[in-house]
Protein backbone atom coordinates (compact mmCIF):
# COMPACT_ATOMS: atom_id res chain seq x y z
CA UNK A 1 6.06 27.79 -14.02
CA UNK A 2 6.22 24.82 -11.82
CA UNK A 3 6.91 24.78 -8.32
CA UNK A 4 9.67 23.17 -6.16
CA UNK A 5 7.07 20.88 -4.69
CA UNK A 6 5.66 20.22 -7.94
CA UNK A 7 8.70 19.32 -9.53
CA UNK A 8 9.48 16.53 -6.87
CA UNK A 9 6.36 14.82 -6.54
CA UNK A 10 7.17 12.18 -9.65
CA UNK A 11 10.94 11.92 -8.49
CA UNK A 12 12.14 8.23 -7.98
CA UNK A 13 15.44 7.51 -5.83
CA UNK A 14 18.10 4.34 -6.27
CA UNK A 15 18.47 3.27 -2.76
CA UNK A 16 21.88 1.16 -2.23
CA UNK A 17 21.47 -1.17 0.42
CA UNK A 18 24.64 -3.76 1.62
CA UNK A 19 23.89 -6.52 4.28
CA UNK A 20 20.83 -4.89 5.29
CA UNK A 21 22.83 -1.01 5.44
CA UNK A 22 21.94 1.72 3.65
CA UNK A 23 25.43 2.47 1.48
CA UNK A 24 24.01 5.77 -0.23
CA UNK A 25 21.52 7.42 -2.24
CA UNK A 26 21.23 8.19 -6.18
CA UNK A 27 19.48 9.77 -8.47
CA UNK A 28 20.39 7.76 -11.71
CA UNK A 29 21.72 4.09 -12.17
CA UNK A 30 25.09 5.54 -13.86
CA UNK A 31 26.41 7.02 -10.88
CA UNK A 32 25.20 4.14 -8.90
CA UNK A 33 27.31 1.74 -10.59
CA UNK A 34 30.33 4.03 -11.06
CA UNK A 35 30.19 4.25 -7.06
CA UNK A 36 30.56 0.71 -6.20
CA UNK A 37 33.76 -0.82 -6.55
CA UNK A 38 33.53 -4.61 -6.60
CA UNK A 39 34.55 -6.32 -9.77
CA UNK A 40 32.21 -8.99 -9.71
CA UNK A 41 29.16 -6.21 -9.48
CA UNK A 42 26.72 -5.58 -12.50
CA UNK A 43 28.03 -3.22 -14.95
CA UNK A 44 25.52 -0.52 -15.84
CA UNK A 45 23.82 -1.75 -19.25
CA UNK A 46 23.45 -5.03 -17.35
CA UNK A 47 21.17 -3.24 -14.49
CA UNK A 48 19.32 -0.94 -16.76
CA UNK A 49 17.18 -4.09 -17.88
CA UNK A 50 16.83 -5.37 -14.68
CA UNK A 51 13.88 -4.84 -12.66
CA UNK A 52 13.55 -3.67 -9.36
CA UNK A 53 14.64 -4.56 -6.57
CA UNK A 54 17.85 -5.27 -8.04
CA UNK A 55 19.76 -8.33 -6.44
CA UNK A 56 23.60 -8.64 -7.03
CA UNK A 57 26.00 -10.38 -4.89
CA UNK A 58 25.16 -8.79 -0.82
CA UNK A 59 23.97 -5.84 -2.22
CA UNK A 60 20.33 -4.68 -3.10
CA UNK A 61 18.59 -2.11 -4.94
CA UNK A 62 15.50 -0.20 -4.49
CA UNK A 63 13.47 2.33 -6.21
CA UNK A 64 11.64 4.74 -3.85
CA UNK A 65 9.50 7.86 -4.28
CA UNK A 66 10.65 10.79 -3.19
CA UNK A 67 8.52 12.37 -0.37
């Protein structure tokens, strides 16, 4: 059995970031893209092959580790 700590130490975050603000925090790219509401933003199976940071109109994306 794996600890709490042990079962965080590979976790990677989405880190939403508008005009230099941090907008929120996800776990998965799904929920990312269901949360923002422009029209014009990437759909999900369009930022699934992008690579990070992800660059779309004023917004950004980051992966982070989790620490």
């Amino acid at each position: 059995m794996t600890t709490y700590k042990e079962q965080q130490e590979g976790k990677k975050y989405l880190v939403l970031v508008k005009e230099g603000e941090v907008i929120g925090t996800f776990g998965n790219l799904k929920k990312l893209s269901d949360y923002v509401t422009d029209e014009k933003f990437y759909k999900y199976n369009t930022l699934i092959r992008k690579e990070f940071p992800i660059v779309c109109l004023d917004y950004i994306i980051y992966k982070v580790d989790h620490h």
